[in-house]
C-alpha atoms as a PDB file:
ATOM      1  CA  UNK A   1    -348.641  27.386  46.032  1.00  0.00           C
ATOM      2  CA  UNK A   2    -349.498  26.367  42.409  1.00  0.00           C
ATOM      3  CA  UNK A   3    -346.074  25.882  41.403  1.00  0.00           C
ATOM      4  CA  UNK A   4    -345.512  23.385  43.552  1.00  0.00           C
ATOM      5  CA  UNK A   5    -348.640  21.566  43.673  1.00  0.00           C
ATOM      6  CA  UNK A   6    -348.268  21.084  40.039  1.00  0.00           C
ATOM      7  CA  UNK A   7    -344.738  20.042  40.069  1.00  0.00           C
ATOM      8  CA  UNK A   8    -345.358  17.190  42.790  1.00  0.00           C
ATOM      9  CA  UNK A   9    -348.379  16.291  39.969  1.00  0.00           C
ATOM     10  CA  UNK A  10    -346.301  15.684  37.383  1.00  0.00           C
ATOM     11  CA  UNK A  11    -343.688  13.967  39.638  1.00  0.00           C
ATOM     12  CA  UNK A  12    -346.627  11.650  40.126  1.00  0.00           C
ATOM     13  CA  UNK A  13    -347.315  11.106  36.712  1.00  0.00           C
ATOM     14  CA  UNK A  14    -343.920  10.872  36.365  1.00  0.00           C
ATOM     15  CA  UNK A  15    -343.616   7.614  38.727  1.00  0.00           C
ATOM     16  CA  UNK A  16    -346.834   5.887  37.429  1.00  0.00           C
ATOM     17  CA  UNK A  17    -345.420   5.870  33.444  1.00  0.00           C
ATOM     18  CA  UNK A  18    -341.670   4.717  34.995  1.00  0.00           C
ATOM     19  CA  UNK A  19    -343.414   1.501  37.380  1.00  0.00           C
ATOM     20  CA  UNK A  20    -345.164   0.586  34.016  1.00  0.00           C
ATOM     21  CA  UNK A  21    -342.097   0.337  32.242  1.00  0.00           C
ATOM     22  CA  UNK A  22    -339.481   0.032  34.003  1.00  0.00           C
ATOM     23  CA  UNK A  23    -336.060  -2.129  34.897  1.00  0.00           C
ATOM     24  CA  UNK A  24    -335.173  -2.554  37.981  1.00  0.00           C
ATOM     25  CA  UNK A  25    -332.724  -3.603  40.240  1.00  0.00           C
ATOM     26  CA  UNK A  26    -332.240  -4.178  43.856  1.00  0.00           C
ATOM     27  CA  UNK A  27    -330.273  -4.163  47.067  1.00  0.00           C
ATOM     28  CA  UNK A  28    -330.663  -5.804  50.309  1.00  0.00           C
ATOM     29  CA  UNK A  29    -330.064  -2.659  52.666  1.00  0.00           C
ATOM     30  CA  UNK A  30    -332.129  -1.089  55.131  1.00  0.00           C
ATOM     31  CA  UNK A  31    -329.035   0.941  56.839  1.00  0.00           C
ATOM     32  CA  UNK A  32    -326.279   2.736  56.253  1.00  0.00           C
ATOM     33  CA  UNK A  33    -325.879   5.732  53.367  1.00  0.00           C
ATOM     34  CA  UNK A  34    -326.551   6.269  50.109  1.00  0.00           C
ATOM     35  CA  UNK A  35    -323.970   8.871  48.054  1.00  0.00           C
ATOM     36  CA  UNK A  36    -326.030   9.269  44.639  1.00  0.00           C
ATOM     37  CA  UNK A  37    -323.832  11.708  42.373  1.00  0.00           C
ATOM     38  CA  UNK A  38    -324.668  13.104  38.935  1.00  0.00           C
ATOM     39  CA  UNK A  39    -327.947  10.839  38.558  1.00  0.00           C
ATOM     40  CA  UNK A  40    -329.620  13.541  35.569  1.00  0.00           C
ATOM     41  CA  UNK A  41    -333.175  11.973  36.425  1.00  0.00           C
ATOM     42  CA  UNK A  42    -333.878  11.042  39.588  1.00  0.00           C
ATOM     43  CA  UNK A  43    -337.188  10.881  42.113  1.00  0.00           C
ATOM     44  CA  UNK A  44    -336.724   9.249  45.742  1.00  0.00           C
ATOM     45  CA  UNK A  45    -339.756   7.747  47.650  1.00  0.00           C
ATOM     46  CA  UNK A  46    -340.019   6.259  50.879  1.00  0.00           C
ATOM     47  CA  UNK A  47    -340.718   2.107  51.342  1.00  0.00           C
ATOM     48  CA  UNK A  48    -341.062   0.643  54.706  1.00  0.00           C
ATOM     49  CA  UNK A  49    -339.702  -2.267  53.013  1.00  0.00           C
ATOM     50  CA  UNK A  50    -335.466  -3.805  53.507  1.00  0.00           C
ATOM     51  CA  UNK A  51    -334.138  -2.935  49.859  1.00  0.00           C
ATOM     52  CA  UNK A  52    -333.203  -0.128  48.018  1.00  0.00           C
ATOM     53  CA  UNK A  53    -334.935  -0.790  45.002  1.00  0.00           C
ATOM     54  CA  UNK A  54    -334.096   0.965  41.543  1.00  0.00           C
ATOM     55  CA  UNK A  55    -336.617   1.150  38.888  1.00  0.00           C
ATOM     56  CA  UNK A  56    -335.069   2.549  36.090  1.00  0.00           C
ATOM     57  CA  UNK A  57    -337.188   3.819  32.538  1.00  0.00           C
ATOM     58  CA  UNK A  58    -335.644   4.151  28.806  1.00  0.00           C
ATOM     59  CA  UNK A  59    -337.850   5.536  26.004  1.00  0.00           C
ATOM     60  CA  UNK A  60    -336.935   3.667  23.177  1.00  0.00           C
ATOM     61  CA  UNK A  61    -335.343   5.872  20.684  1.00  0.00           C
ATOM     62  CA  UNK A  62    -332.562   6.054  23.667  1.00  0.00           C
ATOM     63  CA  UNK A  63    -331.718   2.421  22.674  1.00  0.00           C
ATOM     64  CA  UNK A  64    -328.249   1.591  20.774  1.00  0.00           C
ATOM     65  CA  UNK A  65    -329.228  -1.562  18.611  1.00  0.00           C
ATOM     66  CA  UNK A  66    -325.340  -1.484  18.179  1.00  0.00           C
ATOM     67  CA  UNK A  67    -325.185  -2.122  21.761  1.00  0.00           C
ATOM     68  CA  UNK A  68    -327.095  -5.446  22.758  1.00  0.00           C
ATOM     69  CA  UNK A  69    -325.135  -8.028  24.705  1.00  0.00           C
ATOM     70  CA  UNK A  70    -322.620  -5.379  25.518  1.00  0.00           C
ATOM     71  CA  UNK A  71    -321.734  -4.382  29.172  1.00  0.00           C
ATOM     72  CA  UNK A  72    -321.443  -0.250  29.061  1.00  0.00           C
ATOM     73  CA  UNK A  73    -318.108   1.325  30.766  1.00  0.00           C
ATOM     74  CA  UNK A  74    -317.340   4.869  31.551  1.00  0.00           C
ATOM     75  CA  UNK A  75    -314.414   6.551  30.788  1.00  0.00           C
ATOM     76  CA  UNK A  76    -314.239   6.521  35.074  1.00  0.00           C
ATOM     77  CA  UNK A  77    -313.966   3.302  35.181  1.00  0.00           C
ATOM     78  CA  UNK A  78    -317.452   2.301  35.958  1.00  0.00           C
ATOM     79  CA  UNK A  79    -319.220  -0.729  35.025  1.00  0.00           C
ATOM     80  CA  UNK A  80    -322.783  -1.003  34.686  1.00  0.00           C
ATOM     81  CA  UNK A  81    -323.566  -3.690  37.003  1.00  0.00           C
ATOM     82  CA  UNK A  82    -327.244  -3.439  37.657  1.00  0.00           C
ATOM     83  CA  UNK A  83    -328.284  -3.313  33.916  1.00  0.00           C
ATOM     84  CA  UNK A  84    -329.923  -0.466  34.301  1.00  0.00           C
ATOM     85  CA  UNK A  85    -327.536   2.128  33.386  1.00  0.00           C
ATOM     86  CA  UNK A  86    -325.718   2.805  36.755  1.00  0.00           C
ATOM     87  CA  UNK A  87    -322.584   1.691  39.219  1.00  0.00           C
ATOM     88  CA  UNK A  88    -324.234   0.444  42.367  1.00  0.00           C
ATOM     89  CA  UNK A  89    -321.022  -0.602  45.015  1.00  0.00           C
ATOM     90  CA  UNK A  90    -321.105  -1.512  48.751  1.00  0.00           C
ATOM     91  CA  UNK A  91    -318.065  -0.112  50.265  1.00  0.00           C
ATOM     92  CA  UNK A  92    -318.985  -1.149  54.129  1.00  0.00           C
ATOM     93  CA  UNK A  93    -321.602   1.124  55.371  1.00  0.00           C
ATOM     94  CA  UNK A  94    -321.756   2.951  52.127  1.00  0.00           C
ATOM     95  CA  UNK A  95    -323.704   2.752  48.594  1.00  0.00           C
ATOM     96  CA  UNK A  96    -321.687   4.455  46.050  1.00  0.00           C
ATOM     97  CA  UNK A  97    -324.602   4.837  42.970  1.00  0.00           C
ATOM     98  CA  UNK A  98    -323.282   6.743  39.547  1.00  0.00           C
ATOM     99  CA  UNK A  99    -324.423   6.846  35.769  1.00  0.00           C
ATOM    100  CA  UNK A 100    -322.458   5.891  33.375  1.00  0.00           C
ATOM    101  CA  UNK A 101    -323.659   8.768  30.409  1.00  0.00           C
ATOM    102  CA  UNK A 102    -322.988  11.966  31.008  1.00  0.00           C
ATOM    103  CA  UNK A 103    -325.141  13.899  29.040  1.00  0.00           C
ATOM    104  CA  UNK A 104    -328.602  12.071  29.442  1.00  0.00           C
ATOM    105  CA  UNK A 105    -329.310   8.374  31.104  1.00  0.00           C
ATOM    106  CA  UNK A 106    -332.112   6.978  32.296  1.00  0.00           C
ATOM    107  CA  UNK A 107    -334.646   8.101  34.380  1.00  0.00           C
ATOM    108  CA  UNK A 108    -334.292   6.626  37.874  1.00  0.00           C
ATOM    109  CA  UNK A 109    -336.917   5.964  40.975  1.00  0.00           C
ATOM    110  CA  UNK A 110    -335.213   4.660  43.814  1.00  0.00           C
ATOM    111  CA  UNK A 111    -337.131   3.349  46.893  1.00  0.00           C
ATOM    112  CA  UNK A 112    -335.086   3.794  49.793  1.00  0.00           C
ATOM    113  CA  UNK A 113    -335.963   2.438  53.170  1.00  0.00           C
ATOM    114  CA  UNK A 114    -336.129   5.403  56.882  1.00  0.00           C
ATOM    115  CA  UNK A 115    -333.138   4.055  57.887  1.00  0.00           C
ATOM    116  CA  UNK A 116    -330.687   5.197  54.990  1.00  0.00           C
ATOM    117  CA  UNK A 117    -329.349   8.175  54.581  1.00  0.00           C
ATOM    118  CA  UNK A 118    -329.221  10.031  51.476  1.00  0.00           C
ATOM    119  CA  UNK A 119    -326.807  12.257  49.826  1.00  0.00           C
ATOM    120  CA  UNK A 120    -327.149  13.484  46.407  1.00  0.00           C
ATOM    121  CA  UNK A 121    -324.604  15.436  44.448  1.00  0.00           C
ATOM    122  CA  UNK A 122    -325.209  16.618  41.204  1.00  0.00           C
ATOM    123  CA  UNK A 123    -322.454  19.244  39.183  1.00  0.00           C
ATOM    124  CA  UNK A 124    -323.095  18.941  35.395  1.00  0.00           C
ATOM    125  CA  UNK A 125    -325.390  21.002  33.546  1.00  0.00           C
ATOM    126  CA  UNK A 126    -327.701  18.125  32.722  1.00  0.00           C
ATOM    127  CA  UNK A 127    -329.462  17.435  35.303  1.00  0.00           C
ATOM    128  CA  UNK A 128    -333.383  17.856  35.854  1.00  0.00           C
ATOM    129  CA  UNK A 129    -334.927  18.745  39.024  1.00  0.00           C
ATOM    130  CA  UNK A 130    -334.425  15.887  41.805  1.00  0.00           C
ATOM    131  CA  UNK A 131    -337.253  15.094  43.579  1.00  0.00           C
ATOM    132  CA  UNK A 132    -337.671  13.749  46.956  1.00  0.00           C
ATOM    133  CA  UNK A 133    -341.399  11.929  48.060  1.00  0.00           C
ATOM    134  CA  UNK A 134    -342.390  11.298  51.486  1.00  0.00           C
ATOM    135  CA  UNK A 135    -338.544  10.985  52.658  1.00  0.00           C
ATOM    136  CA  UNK A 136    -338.571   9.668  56.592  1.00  0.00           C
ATOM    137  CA  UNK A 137    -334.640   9.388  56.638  1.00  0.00           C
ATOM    138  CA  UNK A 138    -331.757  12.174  56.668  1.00  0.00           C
ATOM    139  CA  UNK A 139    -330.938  13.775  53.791  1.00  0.00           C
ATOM    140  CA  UNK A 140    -327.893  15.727  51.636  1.00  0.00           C
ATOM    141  CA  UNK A 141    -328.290  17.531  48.881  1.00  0.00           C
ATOM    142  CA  UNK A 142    -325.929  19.563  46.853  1.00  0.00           C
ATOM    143  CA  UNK A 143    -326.619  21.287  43.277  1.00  0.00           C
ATOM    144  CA  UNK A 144    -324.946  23.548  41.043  1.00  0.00           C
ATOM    145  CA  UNK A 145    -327.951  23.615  38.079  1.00  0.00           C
ATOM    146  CA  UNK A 146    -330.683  21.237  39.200  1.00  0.00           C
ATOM    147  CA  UNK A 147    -333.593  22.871  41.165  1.00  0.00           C
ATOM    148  CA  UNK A 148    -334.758  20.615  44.356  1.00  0.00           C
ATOM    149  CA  UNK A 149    -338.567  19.819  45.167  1.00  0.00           C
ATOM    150  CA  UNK A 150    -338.823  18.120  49.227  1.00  0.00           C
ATOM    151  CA  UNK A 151    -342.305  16.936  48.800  1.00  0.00           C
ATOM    152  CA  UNK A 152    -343.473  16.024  52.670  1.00  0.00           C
ATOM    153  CA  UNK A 153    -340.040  15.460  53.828  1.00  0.00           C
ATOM    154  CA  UNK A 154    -339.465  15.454  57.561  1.00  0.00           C
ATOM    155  CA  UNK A 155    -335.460  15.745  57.936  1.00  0.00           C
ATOM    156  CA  UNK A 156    -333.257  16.155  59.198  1.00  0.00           C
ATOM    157  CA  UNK A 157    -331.585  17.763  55.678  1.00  0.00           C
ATOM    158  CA  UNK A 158    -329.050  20.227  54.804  1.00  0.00           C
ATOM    159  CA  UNK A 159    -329.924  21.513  50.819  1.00  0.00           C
ATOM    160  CA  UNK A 160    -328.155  24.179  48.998  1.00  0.00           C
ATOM    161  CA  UNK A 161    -327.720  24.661  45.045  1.00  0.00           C
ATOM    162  CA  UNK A 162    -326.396  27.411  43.394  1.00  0.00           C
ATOM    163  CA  UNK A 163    -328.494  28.292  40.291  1.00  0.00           C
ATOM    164  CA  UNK A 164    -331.362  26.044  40.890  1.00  0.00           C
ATOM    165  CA  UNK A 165    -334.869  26.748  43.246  1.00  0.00           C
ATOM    166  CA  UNK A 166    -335.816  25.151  45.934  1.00  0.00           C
ATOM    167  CA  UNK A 167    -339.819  24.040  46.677  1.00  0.00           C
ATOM    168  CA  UNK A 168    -340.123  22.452  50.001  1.00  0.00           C
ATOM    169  CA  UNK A 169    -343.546  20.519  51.486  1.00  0.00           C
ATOM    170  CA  UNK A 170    -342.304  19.952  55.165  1.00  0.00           C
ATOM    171  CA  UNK A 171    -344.023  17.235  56.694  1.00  0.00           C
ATOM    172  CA  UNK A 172    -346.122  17.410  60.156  1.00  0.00           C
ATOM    173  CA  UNK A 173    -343.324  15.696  62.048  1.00  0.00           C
ATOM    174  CA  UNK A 174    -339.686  17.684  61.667  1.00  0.00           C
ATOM    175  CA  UNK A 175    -336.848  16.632  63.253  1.00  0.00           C
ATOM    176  CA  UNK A 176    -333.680  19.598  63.651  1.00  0.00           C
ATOM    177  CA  UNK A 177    -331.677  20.646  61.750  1.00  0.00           C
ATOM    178  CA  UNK A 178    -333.344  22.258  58.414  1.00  0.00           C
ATOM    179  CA  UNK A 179    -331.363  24.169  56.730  1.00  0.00           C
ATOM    180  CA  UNK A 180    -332.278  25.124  52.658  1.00  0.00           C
ATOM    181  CA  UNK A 181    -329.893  27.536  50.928  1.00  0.00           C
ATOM    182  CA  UNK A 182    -330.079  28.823  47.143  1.00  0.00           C
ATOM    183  CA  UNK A 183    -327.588  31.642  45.908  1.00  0.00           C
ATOM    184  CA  UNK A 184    -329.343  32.589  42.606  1.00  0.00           C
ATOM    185  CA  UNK A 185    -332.761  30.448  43.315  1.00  0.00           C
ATOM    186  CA  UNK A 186    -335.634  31.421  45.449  1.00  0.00           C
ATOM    187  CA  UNK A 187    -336.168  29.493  48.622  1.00  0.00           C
ATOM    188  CA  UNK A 188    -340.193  28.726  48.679  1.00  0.00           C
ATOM    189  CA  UNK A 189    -341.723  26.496  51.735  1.00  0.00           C
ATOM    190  CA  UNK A 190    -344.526  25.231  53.151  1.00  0.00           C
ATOM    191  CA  UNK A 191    -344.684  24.542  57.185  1.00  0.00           C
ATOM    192  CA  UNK A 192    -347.137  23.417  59.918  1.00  0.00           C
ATOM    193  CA  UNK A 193    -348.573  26.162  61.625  1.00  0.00           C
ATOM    194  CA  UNK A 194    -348.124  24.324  64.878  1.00  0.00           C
ATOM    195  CA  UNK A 195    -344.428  23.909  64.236  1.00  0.00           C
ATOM    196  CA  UNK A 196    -342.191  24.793  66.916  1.00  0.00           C
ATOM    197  CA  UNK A 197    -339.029  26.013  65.518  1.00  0.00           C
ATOM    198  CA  UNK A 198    -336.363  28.373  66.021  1.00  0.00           C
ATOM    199  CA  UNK A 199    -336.044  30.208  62.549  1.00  0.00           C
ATOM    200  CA  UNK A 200    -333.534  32.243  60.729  1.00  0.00           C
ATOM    201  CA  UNK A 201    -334.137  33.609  57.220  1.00  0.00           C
ATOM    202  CA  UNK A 202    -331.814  35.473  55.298  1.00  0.00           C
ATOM    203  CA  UNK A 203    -331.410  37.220  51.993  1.00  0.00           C
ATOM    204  CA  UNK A 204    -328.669  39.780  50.279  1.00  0.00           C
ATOM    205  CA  UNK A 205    -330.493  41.107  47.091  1.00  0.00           C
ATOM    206  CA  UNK A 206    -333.831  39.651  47.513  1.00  0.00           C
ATOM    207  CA  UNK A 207    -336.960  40.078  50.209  1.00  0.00           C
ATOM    208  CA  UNK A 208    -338.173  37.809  52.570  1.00  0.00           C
ATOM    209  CA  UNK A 209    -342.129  37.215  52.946  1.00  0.00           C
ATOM    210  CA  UNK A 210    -343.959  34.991  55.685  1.00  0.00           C
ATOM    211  CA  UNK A 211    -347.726  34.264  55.974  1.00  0.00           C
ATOM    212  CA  UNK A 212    -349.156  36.148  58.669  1.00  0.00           C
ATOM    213  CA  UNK A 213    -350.918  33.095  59.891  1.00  0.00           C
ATOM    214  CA  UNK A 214    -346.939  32.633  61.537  1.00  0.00           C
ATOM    215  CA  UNK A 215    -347.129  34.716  64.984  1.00  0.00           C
ATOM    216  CA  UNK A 216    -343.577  34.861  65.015  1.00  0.00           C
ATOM    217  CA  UNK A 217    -341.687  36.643  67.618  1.00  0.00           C
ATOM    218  CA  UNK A 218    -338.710  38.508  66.189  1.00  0.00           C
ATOM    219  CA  UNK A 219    -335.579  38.735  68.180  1.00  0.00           C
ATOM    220  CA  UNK A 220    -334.573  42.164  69.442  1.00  0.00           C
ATOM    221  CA  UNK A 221    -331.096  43.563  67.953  1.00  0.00           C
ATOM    222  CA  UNK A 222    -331.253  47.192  69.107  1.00  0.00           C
ATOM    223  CA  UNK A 223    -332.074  47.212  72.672  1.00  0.00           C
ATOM    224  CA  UNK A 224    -335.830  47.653  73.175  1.00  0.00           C
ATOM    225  CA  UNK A 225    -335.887  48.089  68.962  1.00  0.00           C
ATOM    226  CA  UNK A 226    -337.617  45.114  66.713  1.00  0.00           C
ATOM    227  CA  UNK A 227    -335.658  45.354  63.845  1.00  0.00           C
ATOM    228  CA  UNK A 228    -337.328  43.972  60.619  1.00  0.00           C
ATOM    229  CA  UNK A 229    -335.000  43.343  57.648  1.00  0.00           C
ATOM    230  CA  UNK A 230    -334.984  41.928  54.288  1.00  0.00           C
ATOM    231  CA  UNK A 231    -331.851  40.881  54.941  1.00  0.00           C
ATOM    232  CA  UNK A 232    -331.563  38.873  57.834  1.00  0.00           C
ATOM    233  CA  UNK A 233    -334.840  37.758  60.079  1.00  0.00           C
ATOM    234  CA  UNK A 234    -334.012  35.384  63.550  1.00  0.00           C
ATOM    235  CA  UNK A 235    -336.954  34.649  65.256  1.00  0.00           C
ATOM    236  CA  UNK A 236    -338.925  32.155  67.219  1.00  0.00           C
ATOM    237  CA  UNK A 237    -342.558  30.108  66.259  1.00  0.00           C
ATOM    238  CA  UNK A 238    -344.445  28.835  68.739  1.00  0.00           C
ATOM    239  CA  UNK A 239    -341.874  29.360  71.573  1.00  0.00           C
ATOM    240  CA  UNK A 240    -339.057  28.171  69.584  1.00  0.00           C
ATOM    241  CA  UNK A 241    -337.811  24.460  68.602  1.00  0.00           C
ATOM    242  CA  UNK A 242    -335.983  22.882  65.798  1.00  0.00           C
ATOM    243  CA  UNK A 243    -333.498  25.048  63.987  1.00  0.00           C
ATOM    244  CA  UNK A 244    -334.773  25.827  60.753  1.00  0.00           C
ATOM    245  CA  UNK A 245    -332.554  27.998  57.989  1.00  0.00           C
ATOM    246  CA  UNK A 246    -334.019  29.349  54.710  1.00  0.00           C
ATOM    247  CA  UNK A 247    -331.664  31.442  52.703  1.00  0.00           C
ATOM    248  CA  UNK A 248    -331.507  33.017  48.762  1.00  0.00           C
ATOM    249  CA  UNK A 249    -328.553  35.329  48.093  1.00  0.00           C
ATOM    250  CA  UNK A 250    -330.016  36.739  45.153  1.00  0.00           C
ATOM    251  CA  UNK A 251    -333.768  35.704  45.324  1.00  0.00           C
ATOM    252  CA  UNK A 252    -336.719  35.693  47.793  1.00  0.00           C
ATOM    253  CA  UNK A 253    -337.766  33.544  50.785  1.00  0.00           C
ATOM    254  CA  UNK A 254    -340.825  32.654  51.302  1.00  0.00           C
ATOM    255  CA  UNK A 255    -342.304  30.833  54.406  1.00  0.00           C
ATOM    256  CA  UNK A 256    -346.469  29.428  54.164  1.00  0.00           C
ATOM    257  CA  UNK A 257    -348.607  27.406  56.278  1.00  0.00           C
ATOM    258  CA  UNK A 258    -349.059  24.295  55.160  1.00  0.00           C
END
């Protein structure tokens, strides 16, 4: 899957140049839930560490001279509190993270620890492709423009954009439920062979392709009939397991051994 390999490349380029420049900023949290929405720039790693830690990067054309020993406010409301370009609030159990610019901001690596959840929402045009590294914990995404890439992720995670693809690396240890949805993306994902899952792949006006290596067994929907649709596809691997759902309304699914 050259697409992908190259993608999670760059994404590692793109943390080594941010974590030699960077800002950053930190919160004592190993619990609870992070709600991350309209971050344009974003990559999340796993730490095995008690923070959240945000390292933030700004090339330096992006800097307003005008603007030193200023605090930045959004028309929202929002302060930047973490001087790093974002809103970071505790409301009890939850992390409320937004940028202040709407049109660009910087570019953001946040370390978040297995046990926090994280939900991502992102709406604007803006945004870049979020990225998500080695992720342990639960996570939420929702997209209208901005592609996802789950690079070894192990869930559970519900993703679904609307205009943006999705590239998926599951890791070798899932937990249920999986489900990845595009409407005008295609759905493209890589899975252990040895997986046992209980899958169900769907498409309106694309196709649906699966390595072979997969010896999946289809379910029967016309008495004794196997019927095998680009549409819709239930099936089991390897006796069945977690609940897995890959679905494109307009674009392809495709399902490859990892």
């Amino acid at each position: 899957m050259k697409k992908i390999h190259l993608t999670f490349l760059l994404s590692i380029l793109f943390t080594h140049v941010l974590l030699a420049q960077n800002r950053e900023y930190k919160l004592a949290k190993s619990t609870g839930k992070l709600e991350i929405k309209e971050l344009n720039n974003v990559l999340f790693e796993s730490t095995s560490g008690n923070e959240i830690i945000f390292n933030a990067f700004k090339e330096d054309g992006d800097v307003d001279e005008r603007a030193r020993g200023l605090r930045s406010i959004s028309a929202s409301g929002l302060e930047d509190n973490t001087g790093i370009g974002l809103s970071v609030v505790e409301k009890g159990n939850i992390i409320e993270v937004r940028q202040l610019r709407k049109t660009e901001g910087p570019a953001i690596v946040i370390k978040v620890p297995k046990g926090v959840v994280i939900s991502y929402e992102h709406t604007s045009p803006y945004g870049k492709e979020v990225t998500f590294k080695s992720i342990e914990s639960e996570i939420e995404v929702s997209t209208v423009h901005s592609g996802v890439i789950l690079d070894n992720v192990s869930g559970p995670m519900t993703v679904k954009t609307v205009h943006g693809d999705i590239e998926c690396m599951m890791s070798q240890t899932m937990k249920s439920p999986v489900s990845v949805v595009s409407v005008h993306g295609h759905v493209d994902v890589n899975m252990p062979l040895a997986i046992k899952a209980s899958l169900k792949m769907k498409t309106v006006y694309g196709e649906i392709f699966v390595d072979p290596a997969f010896k999946m067994e289809v379910e029967r929907t016309n008495g004794d009939m196997v019927a095998y649709s680009s549409n819709d596809v239930n099936g089991k691997i390897n006796g069945g397991g977690i609940d897995i759902t890959l679905s494109s309304t307009h674009n392809n699914v495709y399902l490859r051994k990892r």
